[in-house]
PDB file of N, CA and C in Angstrom:
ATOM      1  N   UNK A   1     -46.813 -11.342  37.592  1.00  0.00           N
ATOM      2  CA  UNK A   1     -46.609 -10.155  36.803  1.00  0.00           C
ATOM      3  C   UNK A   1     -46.912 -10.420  35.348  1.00  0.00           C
ATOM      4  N   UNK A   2     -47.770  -9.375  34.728  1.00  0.00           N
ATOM      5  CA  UNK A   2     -47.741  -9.551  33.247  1.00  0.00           C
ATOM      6  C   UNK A   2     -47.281  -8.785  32.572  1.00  0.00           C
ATOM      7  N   UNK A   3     -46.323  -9.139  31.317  1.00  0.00           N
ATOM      8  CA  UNK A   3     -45.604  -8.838  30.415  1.00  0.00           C
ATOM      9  C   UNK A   3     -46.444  -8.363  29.303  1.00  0.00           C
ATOM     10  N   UNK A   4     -46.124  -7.263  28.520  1.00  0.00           N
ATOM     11  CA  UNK A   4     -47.167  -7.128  27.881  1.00  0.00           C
ATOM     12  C   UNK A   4     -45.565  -7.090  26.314  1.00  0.00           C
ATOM     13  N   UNK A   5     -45.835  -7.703  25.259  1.00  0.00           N
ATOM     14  CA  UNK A   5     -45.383  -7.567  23.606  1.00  0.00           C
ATOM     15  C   UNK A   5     -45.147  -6.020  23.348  1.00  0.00           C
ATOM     16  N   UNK A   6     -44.051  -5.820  22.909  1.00  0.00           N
ATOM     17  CA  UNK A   6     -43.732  -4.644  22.876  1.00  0.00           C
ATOM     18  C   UNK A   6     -45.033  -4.511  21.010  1.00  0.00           C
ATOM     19  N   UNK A   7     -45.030  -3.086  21.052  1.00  0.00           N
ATOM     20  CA  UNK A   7     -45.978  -2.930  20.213  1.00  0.00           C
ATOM     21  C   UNK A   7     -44.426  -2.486  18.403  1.00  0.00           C
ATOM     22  N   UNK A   8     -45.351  -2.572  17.798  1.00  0.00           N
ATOM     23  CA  UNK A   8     -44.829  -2.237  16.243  1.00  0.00           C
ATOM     24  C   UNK A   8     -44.419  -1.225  16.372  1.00  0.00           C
ATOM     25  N   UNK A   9     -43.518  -0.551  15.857  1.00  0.00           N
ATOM     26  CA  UNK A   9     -42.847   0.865  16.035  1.00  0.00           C
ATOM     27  C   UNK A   9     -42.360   1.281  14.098  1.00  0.00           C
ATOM     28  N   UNK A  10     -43.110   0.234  13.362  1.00  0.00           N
ATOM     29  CA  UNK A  10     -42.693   0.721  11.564  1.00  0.00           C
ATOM     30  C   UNK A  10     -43.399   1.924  12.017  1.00  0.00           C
ATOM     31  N   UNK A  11     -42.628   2.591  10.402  1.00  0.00           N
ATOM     32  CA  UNK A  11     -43.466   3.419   9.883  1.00  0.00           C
ATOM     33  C   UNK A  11     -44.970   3.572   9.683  1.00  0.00           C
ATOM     34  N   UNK A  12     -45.591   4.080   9.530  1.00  0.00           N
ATOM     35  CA  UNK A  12     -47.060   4.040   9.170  1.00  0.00           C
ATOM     36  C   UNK A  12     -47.630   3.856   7.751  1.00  0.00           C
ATOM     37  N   UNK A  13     -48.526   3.141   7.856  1.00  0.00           N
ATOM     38  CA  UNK A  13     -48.696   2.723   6.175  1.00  0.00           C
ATOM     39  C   UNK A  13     -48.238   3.814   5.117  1.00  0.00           C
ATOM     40  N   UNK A  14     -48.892   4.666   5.829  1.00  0.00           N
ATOM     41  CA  UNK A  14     -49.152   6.094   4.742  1.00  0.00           C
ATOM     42  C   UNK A  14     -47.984   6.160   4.766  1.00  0.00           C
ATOM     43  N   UNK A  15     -47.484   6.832   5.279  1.00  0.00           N
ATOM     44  CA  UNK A  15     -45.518   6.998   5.084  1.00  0.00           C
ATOM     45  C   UNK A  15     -45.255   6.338   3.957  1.00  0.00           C
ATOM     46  N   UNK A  16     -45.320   5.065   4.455  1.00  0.00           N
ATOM     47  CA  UNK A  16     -44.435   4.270   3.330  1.00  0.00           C
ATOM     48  C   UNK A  16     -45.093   3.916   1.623  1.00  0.00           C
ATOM     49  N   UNK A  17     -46.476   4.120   1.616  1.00  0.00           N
ATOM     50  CA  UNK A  17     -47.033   4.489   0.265  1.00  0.00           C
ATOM     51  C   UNK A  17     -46.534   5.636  -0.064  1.00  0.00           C
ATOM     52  N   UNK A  18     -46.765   6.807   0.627  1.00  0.00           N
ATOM     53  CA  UNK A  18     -46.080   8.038  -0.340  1.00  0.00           C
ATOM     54  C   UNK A  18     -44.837   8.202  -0.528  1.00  0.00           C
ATOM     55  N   UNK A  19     -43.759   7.745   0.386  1.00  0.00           N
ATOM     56  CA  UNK A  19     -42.412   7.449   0.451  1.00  0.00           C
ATOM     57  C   UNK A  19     -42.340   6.479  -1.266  1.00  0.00           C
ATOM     58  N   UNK A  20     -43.399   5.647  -1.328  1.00  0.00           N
ATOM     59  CA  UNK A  20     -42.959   4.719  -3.128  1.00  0.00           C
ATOM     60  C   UNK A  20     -43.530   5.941  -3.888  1.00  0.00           C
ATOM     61  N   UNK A  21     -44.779   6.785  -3.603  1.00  0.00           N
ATOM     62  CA  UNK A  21     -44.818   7.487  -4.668  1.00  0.00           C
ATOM     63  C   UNK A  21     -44.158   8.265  -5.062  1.00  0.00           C
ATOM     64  N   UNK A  22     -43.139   8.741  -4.009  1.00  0.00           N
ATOM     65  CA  UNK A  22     -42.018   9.881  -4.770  1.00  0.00           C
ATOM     66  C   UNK A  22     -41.094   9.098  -5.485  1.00  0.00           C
ATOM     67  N   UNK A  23     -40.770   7.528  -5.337  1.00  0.00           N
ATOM     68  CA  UNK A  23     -39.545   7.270  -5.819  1.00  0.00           C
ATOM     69  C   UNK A  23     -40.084   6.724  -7.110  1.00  0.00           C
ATOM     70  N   UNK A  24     -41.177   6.818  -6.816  1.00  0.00           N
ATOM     71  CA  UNK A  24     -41.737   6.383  -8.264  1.00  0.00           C
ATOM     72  C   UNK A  24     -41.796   7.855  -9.295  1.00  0.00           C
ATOM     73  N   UNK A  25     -42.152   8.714  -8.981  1.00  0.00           N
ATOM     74  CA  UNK A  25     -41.986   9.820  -9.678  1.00  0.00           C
ATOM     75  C   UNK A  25     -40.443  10.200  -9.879  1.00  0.00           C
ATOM     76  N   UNK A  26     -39.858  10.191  -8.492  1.00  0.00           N
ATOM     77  CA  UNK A  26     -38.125  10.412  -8.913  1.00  0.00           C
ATOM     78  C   UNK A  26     -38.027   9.405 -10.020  1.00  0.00           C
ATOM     79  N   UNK A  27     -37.951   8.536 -10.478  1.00  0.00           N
ATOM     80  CA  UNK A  27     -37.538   7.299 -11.531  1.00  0.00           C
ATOM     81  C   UNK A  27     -38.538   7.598 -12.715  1.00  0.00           C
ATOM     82  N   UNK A  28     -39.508   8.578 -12.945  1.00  0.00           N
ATOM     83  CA  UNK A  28     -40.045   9.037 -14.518  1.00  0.00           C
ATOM     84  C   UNK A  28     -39.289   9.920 -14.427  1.00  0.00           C
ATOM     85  N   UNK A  29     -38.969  11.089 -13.539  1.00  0.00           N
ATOM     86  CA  UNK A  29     -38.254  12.044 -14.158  1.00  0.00           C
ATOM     87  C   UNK A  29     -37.389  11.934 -14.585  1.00  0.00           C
ATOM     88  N   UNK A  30     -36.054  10.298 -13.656  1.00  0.00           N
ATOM     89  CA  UNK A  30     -35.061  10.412 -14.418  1.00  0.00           C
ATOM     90  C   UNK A  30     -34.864  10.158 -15.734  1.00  0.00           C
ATOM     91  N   UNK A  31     -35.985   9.503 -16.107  1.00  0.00           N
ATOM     92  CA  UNK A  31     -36.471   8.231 -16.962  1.00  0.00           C
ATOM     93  C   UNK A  31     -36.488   9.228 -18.483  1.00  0.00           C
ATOM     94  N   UNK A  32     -36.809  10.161 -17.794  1.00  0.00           N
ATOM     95  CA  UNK A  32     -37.402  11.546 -18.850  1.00  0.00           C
ATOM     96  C   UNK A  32     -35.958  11.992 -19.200  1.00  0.00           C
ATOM     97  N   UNK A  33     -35.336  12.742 -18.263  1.00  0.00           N
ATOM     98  CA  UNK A  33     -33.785  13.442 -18.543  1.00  0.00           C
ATOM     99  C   UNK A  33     -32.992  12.342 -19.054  1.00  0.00           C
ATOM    100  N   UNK A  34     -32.808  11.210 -19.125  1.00  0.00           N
ATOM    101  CA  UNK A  34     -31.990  10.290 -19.809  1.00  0.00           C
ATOM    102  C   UNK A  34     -32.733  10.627 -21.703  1.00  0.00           C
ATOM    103  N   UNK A  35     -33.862  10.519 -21.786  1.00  0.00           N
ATOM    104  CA  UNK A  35     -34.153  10.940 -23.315  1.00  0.00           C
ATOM    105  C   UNK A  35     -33.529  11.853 -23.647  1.00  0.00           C
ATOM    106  N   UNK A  36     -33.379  13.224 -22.577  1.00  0.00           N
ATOM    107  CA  UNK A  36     -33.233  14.709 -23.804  1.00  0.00           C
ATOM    108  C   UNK A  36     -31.965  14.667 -24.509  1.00  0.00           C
ATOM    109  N   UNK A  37     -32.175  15.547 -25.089  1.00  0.00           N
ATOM    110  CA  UNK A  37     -30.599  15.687 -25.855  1.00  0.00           C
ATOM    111  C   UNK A  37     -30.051  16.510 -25.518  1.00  0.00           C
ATOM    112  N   UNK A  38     -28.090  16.838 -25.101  1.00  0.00           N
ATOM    113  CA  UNK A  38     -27.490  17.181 -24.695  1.00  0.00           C
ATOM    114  C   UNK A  38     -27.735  18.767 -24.476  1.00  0.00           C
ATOM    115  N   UNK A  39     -28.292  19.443 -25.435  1.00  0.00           N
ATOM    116  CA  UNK A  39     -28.740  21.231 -25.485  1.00  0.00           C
ATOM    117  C   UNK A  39     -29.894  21.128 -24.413  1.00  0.00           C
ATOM    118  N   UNK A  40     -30.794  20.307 -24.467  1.00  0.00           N
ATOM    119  CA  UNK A  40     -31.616  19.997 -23.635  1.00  0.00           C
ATOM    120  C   UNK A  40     -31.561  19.772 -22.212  1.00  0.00           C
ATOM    121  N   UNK A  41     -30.536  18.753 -21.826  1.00  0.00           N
ATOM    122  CA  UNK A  41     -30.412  18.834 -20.873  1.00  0.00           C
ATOM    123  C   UNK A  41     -29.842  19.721 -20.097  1.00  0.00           C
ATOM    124  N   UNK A  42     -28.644  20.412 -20.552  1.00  0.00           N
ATOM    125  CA  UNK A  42     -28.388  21.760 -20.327  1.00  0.00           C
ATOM    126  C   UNK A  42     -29.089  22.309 -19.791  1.00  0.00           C
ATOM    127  N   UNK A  43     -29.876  23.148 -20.305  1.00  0.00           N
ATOM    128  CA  UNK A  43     -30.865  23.835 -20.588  1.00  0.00           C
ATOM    129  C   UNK A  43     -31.697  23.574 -19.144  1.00  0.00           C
ATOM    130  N   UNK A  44     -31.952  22.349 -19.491  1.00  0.00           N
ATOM    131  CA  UNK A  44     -32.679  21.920 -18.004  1.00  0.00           C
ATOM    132  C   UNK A  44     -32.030  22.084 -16.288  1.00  0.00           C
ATOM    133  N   UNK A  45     -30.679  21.547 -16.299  1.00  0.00           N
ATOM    134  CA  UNK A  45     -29.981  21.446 -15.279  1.00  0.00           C
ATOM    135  C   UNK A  45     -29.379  22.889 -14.877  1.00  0.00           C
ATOM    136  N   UNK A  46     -29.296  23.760 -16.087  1.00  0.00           N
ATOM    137  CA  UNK A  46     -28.628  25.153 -15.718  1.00  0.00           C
ATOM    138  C   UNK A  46     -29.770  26.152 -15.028  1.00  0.00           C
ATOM    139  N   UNK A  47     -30.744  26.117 -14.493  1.00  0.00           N
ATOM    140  CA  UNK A  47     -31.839  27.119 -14.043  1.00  0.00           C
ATOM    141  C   UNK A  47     -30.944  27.449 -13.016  1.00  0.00           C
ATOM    142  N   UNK A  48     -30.938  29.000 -12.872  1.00  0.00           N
ATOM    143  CA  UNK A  48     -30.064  29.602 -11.859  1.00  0.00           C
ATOM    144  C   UNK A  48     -31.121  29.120 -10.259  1.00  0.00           C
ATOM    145  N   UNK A  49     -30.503  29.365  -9.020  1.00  0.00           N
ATOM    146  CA  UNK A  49     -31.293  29.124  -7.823  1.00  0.00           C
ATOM    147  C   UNK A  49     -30.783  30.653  -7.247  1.00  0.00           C
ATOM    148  N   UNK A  50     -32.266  31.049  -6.699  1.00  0.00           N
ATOM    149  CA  UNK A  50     -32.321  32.350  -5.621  1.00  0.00           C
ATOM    150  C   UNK A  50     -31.254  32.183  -4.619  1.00  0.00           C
ATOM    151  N   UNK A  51     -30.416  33.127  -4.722  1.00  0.00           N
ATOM    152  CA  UNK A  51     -29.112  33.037  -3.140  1.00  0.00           C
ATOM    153  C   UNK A  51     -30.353  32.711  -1.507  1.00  0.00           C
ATOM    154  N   UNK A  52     -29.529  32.412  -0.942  1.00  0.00           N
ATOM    155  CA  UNK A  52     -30.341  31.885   0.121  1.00  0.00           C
ATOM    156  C   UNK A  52     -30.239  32.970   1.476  1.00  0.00           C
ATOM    157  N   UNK A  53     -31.801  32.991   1.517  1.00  0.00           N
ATOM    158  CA  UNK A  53     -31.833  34.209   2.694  1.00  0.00           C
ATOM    159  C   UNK A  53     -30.767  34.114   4.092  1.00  0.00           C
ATOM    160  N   UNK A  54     -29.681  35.012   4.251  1.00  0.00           N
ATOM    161  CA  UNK A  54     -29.054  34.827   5.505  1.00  0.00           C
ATOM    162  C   UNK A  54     -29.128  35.657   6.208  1.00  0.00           C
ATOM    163  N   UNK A  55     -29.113  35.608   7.860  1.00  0.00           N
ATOM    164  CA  UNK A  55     -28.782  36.451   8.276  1.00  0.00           C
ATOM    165  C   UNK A  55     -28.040  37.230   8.572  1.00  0.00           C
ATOM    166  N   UNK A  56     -27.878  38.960   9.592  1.00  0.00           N
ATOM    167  CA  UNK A  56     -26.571  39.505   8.916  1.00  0.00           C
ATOM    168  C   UNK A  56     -25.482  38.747   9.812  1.00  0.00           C
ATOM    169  N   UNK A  57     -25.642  37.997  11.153  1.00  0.00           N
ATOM    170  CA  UNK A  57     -24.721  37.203  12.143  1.00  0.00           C
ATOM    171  C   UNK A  57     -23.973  36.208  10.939  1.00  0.00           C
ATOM    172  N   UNK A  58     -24.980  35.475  10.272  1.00  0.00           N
ATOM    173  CA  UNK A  58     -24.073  34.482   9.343  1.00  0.00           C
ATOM    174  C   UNK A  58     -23.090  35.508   8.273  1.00  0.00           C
ATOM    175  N   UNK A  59     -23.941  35.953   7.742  1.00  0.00           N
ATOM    176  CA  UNK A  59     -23.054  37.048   6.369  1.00  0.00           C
ATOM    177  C   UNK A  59     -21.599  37.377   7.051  1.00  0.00           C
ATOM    178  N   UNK A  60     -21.449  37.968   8.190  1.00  0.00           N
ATOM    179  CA  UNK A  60     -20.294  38.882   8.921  1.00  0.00           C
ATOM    180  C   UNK A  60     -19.208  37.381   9.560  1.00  0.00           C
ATOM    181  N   UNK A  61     -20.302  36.303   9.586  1.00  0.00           N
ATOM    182  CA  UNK A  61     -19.137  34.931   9.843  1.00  0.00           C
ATOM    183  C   UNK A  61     -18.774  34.685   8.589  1.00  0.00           C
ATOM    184  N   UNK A  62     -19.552  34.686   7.374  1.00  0.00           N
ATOM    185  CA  UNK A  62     -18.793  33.797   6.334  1.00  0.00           C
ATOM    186  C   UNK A  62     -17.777  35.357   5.307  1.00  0.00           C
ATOM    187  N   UNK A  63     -17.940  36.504   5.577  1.00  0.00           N
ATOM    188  CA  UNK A  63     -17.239  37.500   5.329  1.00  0.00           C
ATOM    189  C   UNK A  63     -15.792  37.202   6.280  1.00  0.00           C
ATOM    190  N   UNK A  64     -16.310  37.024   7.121  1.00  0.00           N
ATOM    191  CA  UNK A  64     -14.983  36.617   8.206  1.00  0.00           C
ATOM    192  C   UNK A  64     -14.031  35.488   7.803  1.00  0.00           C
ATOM    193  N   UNK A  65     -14.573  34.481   7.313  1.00  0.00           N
ATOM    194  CA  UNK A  65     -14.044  33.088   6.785  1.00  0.00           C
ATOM    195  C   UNK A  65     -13.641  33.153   5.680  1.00  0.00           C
ATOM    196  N   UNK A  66     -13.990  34.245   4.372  1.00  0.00           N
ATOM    197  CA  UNK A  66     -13.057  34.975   3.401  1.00  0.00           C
ATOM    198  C   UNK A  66     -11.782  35.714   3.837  1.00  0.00           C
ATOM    199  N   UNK A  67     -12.041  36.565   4.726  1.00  0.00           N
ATOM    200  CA  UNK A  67     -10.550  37.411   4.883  1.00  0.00           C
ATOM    201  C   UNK A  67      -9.952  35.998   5.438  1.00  0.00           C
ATOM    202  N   UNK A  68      -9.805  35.574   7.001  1.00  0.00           N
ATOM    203  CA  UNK A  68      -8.803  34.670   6.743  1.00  0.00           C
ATOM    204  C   UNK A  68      -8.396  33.685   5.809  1.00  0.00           C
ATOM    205  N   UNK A  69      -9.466  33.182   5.413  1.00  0.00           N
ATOM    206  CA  UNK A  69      -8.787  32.461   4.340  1.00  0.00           C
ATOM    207  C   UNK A  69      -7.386  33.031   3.249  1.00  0.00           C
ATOM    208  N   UNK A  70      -8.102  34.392   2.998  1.00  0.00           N
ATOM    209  CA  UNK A  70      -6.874  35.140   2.344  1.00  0.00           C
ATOM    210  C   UNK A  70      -5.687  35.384   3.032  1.00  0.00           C
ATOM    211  N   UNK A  71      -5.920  35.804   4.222  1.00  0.00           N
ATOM    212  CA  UNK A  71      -4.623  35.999   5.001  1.00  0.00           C
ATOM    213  C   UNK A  71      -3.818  35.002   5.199  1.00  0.00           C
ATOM    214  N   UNK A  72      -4.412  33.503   5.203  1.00  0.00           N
ATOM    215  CA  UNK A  72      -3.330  32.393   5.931  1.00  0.00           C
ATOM    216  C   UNK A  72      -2.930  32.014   4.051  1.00  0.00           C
ATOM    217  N   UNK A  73      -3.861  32.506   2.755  1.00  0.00           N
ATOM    218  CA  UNK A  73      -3.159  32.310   1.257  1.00  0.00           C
ATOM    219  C   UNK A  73      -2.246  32.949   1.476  1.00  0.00           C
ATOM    220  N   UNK A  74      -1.979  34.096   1.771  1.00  0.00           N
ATOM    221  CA  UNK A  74      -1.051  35.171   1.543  1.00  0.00           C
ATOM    222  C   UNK A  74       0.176  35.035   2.619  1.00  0.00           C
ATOM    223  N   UNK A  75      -0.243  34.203   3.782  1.00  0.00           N
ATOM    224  CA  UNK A  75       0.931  33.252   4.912  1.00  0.00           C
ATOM    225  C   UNK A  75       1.716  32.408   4.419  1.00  0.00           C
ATOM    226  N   UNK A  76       1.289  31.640   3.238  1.00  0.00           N
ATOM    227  CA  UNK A  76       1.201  30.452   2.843  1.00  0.00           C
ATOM    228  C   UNK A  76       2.221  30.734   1.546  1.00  0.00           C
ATOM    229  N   UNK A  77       1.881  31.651   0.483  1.00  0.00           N
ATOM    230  CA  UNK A  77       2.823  32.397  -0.059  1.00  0.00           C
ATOM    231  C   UNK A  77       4.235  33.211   0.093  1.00  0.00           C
ATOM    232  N   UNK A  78       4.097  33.995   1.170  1.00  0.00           N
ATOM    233  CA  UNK A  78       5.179  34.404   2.043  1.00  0.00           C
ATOM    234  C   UNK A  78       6.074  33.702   2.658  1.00  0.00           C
ATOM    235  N   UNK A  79       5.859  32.287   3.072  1.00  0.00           N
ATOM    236  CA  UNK A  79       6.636  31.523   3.480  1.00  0.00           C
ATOM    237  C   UNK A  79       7.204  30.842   2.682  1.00  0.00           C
ATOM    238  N   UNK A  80       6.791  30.761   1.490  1.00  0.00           N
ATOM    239  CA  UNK A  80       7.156  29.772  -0.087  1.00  0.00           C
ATOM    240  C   UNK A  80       8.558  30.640  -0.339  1.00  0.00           C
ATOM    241  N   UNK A  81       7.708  32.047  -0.835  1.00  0.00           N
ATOM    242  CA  UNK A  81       9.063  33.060  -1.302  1.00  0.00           C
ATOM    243  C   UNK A  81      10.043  33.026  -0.720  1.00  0.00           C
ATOM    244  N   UNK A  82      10.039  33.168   0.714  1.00  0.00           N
ATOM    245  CA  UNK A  82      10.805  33.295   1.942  1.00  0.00           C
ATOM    246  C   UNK A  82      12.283  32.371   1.674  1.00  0.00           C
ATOM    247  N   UNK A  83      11.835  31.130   1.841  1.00  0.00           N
ATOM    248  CA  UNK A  83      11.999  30.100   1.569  1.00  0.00           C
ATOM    249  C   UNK A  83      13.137  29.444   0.763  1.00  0.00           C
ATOM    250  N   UNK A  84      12.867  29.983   0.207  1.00  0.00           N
ATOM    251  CA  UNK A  84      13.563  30.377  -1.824  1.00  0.00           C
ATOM    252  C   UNK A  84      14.732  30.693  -1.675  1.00  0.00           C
ATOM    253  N   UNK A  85      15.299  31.955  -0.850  1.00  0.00           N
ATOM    254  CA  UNK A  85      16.432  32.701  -0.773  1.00  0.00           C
ATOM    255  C   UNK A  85      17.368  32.248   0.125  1.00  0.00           C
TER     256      UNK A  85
END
């Protein structure tokens, strides 16, 4: 019977060159934001981000995960007061 060497399973060259070129770019940019000055960086880090498209199944779960949350605050309160007397 012949055995055959299991074969290489790395990454692929390419991968791992562009994998250094981002970290090489991540490390000028940081390289960059360590210069600015404090108004500056601000400035930089505060850009608002677009809310993120949901659907209406998620919206009506995380609407859902607000009310209880309030209801077991308002459990949570009621039992404090309660409590008291």
């Amino acid at each position: 019977m012949r055995t055959r060497a299991p074969a290489a399973n790395g990454p692929p060259r390419n991968a791992v060159i562009e994998e250094q070129d981002l970290q090489r770019e991540e490390r000028f940019e940081d390289e960059l934001i360590m210069h600015l000055e404090r108004d500056q960086f601000v400035a930089e880090t505060s850009r608002p981000v677009p809310p993120a498209q949901l659907s209406a199944r998620t919206r009506v779960g995380l609407w859902a995960l607000r009310v209880w949350v309030v209801l077991a605050g308002l459990m949570v309160i009621y039992t404090f007061i309660s409590q008291l007397h």
